[in-house]
C-alpha atoms as a PDB file:
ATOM      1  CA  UNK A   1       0.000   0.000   0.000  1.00  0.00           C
ATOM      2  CA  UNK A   2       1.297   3.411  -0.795  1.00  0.00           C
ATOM      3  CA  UNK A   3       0.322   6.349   0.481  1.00  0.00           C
ATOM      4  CA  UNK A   4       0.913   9.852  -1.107  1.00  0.00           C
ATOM      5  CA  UNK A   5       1.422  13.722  -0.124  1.00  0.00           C
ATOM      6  CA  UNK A   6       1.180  16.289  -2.799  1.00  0.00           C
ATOM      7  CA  UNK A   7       2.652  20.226  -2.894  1.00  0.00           C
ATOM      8  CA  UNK A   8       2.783  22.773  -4.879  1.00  0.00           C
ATOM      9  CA  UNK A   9       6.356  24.259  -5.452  1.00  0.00           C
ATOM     10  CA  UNK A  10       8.339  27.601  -6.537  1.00  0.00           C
ATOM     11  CA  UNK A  11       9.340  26.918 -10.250  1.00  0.00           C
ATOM     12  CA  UNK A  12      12.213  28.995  -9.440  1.00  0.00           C
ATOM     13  CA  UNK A  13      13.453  26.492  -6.726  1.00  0.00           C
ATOM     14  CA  UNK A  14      12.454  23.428  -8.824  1.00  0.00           C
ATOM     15  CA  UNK A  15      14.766  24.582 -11.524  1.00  0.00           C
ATOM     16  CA  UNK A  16      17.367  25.078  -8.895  1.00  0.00           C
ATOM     17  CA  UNK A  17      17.211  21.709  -7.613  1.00  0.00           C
ATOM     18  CA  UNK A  18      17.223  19.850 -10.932  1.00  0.00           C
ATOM     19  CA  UNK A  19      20.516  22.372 -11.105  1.00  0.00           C
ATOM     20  CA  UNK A  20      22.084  20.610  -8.743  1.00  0.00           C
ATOM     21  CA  UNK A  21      20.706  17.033  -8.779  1.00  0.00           C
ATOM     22  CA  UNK A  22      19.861  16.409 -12.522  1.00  0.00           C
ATOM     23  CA  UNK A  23      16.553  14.637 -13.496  1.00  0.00           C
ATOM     24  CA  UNK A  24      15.189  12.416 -15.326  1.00  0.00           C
ATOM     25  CA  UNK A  25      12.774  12.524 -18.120  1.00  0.00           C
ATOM     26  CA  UNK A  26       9.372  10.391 -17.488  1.00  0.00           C
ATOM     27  CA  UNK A  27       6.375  10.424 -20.025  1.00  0.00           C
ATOM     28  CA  UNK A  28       2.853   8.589 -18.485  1.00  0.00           C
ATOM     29  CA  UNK A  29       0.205   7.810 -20.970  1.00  0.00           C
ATOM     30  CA  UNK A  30      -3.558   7.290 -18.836  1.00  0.00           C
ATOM     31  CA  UNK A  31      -6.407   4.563 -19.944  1.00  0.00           C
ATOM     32  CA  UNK A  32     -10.007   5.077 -18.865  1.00  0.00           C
ATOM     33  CA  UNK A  33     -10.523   3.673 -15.128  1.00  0.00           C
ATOM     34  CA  UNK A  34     -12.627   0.704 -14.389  1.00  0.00           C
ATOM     35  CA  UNK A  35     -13.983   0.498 -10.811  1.00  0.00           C
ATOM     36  CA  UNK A  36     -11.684   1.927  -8.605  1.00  0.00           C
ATOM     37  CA  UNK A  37      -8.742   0.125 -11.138  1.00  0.00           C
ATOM     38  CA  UNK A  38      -6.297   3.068 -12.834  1.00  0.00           C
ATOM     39  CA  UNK A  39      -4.089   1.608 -15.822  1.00  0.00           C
ATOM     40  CA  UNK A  40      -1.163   3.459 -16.991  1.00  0.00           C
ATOM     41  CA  UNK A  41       1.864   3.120 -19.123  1.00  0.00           C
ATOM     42  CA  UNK A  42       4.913   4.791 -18.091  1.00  0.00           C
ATOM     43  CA  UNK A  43       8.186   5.537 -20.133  1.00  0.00           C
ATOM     44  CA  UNK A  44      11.633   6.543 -18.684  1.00  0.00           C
ATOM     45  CA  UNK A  45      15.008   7.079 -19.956  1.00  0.00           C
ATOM     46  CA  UNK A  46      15.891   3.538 -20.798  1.00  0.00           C
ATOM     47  CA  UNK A  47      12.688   1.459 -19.425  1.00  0.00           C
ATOM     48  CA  UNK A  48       8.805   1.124 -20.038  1.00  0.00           C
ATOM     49  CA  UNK A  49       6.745   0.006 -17.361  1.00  0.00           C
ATOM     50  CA  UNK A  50       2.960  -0.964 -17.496  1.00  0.00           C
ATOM     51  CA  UNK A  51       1.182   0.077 -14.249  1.00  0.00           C
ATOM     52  CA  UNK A  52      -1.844  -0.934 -12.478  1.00  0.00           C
ATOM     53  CA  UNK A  53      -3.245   0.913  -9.464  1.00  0.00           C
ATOM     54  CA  UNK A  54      -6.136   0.167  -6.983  1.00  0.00           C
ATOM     55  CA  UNK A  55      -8.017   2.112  -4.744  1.00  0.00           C
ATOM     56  CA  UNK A  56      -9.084   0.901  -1.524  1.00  0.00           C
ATOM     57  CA  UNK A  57     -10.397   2.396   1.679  1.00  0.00           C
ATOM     58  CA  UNK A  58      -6.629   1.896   3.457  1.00  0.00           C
ATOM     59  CA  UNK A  59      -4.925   3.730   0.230  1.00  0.00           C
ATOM     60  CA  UNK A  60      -3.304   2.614  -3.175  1.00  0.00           C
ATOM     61  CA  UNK A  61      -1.606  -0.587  -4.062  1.00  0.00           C
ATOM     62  CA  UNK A  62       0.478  -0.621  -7.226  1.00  0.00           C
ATOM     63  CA  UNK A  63       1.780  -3.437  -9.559  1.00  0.00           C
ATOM     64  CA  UNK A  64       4.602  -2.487 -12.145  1.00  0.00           C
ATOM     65  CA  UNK A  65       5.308  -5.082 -15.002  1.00  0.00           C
ATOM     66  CA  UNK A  66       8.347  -3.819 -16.979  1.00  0.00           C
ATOM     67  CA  UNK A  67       7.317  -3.960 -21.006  1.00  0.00           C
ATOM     68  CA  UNK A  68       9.593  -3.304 -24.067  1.00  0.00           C
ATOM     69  CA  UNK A  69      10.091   0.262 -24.913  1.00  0.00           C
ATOM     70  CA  UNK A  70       8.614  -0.060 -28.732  1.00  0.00           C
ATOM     71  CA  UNK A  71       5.322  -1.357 -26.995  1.00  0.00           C
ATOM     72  CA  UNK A  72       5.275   1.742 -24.400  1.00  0.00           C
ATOM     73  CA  UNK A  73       5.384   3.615 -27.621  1.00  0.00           C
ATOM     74  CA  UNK A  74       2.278   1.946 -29.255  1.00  0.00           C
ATOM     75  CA  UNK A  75       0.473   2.126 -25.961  1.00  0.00           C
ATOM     76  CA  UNK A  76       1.146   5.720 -25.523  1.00  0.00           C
ATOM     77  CA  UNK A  77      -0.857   6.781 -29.287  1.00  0.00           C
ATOM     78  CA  UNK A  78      -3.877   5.279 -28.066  1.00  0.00           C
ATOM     79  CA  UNK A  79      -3.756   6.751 -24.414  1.00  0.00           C
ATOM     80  CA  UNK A  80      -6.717   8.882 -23.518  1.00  0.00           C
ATOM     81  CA  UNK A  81      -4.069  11.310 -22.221  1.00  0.00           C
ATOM     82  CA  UNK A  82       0.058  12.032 -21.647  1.00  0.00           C
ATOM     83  CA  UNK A  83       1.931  13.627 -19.051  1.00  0.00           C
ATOM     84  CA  UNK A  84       5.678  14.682 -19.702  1.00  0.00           C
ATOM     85  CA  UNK A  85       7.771  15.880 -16.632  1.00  0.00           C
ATOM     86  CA  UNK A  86      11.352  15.571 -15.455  1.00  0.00           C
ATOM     87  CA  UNK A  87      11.357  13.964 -12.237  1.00  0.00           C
ATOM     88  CA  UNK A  88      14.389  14.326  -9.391  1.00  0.00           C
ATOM     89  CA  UNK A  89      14.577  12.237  -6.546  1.00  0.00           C
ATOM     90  CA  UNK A  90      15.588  14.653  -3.546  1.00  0.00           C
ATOM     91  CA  UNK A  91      16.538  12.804  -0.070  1.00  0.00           C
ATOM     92  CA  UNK A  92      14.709  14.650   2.812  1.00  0.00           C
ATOM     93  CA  UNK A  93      16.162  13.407   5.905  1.00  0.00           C
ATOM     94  CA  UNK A  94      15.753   9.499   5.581  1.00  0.00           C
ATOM     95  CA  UNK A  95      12.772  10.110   3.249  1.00  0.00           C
ATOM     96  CA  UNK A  96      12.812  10.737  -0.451  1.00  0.00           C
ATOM     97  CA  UNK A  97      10.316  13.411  -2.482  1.00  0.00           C
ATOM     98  CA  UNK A  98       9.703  13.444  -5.779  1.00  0.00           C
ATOM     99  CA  UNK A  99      10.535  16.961  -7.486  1.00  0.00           C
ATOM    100  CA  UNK A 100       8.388  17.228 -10.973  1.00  0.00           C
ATOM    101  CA  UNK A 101       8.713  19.784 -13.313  1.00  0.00           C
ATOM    102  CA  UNK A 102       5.593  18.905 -15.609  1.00  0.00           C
ATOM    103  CA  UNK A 103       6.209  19.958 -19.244  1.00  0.00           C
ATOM    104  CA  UNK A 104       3.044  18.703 -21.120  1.00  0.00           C
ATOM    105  CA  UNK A 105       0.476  19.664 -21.117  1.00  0.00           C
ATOM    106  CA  UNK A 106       0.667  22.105 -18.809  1.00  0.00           C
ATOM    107  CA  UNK A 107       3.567  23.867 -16.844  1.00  0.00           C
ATOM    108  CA  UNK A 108       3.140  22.915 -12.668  1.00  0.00           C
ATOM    109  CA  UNK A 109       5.550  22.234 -10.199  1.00  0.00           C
ATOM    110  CA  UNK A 110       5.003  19.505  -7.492  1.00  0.00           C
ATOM    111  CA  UNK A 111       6.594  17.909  -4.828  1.00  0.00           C
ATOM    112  CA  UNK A 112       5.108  14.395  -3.929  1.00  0.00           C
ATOM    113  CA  UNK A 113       6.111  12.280  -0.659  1.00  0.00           C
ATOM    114  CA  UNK A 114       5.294   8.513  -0.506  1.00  0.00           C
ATOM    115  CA  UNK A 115       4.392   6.702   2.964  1.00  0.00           C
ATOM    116  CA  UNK A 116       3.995   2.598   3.647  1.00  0.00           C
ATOM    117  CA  UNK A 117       0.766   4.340   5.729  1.00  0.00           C
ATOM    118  CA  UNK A 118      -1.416   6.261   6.819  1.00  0.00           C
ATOM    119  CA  UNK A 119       0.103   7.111  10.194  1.00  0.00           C
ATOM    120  CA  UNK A 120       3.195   8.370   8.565  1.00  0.00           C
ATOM    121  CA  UNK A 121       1.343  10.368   6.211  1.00  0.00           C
ATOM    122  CA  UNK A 122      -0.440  12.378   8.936  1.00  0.00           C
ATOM    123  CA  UNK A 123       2.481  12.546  11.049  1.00  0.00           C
ATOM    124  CA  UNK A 124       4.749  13.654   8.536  1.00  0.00           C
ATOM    125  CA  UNK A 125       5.498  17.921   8.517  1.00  0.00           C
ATOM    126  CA  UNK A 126       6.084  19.768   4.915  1.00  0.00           C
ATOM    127  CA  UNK A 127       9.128  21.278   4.668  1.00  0.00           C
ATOM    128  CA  UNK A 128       9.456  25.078   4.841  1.00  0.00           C
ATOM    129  CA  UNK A 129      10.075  25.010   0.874  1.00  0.00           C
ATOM    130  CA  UNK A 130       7.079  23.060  -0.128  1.00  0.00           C
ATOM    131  CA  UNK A 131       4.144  25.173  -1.174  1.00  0.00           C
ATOM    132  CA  UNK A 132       0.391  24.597  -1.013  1.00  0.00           C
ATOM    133  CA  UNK A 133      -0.414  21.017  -0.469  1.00  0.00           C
ATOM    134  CA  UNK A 134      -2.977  19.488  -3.180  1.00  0.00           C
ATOM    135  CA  UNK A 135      -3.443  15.812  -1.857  1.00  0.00           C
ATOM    136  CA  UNK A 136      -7.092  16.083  -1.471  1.00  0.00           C
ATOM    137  CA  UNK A 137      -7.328  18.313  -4.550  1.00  0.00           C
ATOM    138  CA  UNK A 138      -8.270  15.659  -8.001  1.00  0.00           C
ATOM    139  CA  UNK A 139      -7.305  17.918 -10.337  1.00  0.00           C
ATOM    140  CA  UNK A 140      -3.709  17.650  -9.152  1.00  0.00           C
ATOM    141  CA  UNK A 141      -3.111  13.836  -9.675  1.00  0.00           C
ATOM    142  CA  UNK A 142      -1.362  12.577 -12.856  1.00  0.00           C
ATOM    143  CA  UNK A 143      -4.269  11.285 -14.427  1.00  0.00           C
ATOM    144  CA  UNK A 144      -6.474  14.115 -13.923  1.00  0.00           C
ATOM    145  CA  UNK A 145      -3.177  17.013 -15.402  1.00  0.00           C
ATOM    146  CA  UNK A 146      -2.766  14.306 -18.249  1.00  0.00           C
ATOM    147  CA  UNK A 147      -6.160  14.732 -19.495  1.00  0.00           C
ATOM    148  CA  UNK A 148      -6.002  18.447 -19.176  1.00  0.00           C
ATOM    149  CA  UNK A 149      -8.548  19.504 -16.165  1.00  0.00           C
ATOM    150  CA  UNK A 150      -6.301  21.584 -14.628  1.00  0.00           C
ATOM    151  CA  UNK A 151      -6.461  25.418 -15.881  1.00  0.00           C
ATOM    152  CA  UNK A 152      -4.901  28.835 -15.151  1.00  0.00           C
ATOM    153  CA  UNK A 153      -1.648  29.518 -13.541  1.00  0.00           C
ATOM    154  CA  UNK A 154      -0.015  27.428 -10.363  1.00  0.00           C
ATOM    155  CA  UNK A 155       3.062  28.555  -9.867  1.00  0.00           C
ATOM    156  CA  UNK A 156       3.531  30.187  -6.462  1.00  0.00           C
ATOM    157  CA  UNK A 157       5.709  32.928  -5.353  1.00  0.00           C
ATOM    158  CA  UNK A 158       9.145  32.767  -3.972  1.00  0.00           C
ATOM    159  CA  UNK A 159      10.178  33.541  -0.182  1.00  0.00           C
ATOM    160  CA  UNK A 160      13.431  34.164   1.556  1.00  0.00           C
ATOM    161  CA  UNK A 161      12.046  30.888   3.524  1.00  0.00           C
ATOM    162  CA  UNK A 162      11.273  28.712   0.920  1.00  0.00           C
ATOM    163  CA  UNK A 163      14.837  29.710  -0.614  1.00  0.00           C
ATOM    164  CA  UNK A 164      16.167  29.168   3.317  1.00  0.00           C
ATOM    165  CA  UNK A 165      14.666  25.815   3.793  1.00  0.00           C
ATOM    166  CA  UNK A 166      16.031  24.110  -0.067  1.00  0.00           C
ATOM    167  CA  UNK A 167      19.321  25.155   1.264  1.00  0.00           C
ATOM    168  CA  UNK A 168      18.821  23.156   4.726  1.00  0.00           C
ATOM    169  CA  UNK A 169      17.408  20.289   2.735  1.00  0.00           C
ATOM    170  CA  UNK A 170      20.403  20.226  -0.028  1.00  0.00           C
ATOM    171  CA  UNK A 171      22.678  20.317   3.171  1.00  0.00           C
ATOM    172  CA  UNK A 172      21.140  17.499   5.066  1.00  0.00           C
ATOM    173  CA  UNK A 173      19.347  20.082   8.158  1.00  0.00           C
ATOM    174  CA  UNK A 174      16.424  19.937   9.534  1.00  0.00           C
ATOM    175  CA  UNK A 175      14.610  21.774  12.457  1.00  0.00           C
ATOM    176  CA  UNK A 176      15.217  18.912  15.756  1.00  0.00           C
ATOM    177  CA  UNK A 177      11.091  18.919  15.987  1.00  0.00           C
ATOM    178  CA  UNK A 178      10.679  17.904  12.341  1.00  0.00           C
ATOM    179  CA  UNK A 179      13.256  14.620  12.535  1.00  0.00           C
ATOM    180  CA  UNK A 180      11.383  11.920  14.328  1.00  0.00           C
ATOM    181  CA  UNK A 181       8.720  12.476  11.558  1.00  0.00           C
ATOM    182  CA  UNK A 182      11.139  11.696   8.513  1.00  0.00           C
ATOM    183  CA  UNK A 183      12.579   8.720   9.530  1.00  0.00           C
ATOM    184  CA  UNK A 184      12.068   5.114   7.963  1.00  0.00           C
ATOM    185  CA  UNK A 185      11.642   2.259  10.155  1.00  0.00           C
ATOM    186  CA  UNK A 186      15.238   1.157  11.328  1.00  0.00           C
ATOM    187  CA  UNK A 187      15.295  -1.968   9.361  1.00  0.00           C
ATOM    188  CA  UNK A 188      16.224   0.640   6.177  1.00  0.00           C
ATOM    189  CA  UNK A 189      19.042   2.649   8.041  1.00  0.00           C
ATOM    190  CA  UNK A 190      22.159  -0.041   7.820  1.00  0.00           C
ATOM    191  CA  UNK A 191      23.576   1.327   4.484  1.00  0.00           C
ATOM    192  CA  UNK A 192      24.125   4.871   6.020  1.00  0.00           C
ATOM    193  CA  UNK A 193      25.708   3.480   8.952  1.00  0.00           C
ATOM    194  CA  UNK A 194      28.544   2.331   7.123  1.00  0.00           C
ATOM    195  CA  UNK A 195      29.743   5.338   5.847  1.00  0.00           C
ATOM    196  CA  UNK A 196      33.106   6.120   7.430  1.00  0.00           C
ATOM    197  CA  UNK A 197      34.589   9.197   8.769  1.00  0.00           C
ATOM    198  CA  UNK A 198      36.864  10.119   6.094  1.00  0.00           C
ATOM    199  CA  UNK A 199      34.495   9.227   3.710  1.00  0.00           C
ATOM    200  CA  UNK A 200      31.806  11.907   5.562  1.00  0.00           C
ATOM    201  CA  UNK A 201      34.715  14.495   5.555  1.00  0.00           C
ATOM    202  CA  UNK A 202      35.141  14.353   2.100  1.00  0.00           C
ATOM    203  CA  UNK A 203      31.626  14.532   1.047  1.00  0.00           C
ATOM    204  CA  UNK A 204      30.768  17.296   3.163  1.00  0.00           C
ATOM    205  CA  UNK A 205      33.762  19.330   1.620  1.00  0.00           C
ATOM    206  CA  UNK A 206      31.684  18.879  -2.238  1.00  0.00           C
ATOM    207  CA  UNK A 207      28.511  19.536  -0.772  1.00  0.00           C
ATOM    208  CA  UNK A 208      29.645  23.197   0.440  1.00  0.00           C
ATOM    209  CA  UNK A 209      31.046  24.091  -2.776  1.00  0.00           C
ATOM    210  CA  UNK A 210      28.079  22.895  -4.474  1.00  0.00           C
ATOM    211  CA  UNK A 211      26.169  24.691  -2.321  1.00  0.00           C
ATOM    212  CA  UNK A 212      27.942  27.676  -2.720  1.00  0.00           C
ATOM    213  CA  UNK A 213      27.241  27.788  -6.205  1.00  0.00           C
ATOM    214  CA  UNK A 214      23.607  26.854  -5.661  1.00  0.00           C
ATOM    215  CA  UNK A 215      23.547  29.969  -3.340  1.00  0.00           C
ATOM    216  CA  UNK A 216      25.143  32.044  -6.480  1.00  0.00           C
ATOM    217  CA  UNK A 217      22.277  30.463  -8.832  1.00  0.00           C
ATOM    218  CA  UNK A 218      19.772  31.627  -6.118  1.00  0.00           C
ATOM    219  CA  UNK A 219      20.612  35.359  -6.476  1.00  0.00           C
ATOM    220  CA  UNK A 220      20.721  35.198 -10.355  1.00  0.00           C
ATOM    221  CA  UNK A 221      17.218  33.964 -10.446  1.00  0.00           C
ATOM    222  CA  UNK A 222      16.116  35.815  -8.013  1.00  0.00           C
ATOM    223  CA  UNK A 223      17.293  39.207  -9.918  1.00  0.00           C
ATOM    224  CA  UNK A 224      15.770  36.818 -13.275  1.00  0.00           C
ATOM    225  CA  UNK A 225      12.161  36.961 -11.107  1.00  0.00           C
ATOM    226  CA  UNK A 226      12.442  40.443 -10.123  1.00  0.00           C
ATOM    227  CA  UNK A 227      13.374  41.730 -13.545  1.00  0.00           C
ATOM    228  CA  UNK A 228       9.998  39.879 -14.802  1.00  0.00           C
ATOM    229  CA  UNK A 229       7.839  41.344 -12.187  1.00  0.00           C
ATOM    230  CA  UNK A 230       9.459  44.859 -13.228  1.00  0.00           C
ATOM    231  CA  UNK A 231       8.835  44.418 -17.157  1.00  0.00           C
END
């Protein structure tokens, strides 16, 4: 069962992180749904993967059956709608979101944080960088931006916080209230407990100067924003 969180983000700081963490291109093609059973055909960079979702009252389950990439292609032309986004996979904490930059048909921003249930849905905190949340909004799922019921503009305005809190997230910080609700269950924490020292030192060395360009990339598109709103 998966369980999902939905946000609206700042295109400006979505740009920023695929700056920093690259993406990866993702194109979803949507088939009528039949009783609470959503079909879909996803294609990635170098995979195609057939996808069947059901809705029950605890949440979603999800089956993936990998398919051959010419066949993706043939299932996308008769799709009653597409979705193309670039998609970065952002560690928050022990968690992961999903950073989208949607592309087709629309331009939207969203942030989207999976949960094994319920519980750690509710329990979990948005960051200080995540904007609206949309989870109980329709027109904000795949399917529903795919077949084009979402109109007008959604991109949201910038804020020294939002900018503030992508830093603390690119640097691994959090505020000490906010921890206890990104953590997986322990059984998923052995691989960063072998890290060693030295290998921690060295790492944390190439995140400042990456972040110190990030930073640099922060004011140009800040002055790119303000030069808009001027014109």
């Amino acid at each position: 069962m998966t369980v999902r969180r939905r946000f609206l983000l700042a295109s400006s700081l979505v740009r920023l992180v695929q700056r920093q963490r690259g993406g990866l291109r993702q194109i979803e093609g949507f088939f009528p749904e039949q009783s609470g059973r959503a079909a879909s055909v996803r294609l990635e960079e170098n995979r195609a993967l057939l996808i069947l979702r059901i809705a029950n009252p605890e949440g979603e389950t999800e089956e993936q059956t990998e398919v051959p990439i010419a066949h993706a292609h043939a299932l996308l032309d008769v799709c009653a709608g597409e979705l193309a986004y670039d998609r970065t996979k952002l560690q928050i904490g022990e968690r992961a979101a999903l950073i989208d930059q949607v592309i087709h048909p629309c331009d939207i921003h969203l942030a989207t944080v999976e949960f094994e249930t319920e519980g750690e849905a509710r329990d979990f905190r948005p960051l200080a960088w995540f904007g609206p949340e949309v989870t109980g909004d329709s027109r904000y799922t795949n399917k529903a931006i795919a077949l084009g019921r979402l109109n007008g503009p959604s991109d949201i305005p910038l804020s020294n916080m939002a900018l503030n809190g992508l830093l603390d997230t690119l640097e691994n910080r959090f505020p000490e209230q906010s921890r206890a609700h990104l953590r997986r269950p322990a059984s998923s924490q052995g691989a960063a407990a072998k890290a060693s020292p030295r290998h921690g030192q060295t790492q944390g060395s190439s995140n400042k100067a990456n972040l110190d360009e990030i930073e640099e990339a922060i004011m140009r598109e800040m002055e790119f924003t303000l030069q808009n709103k001027r014109s």
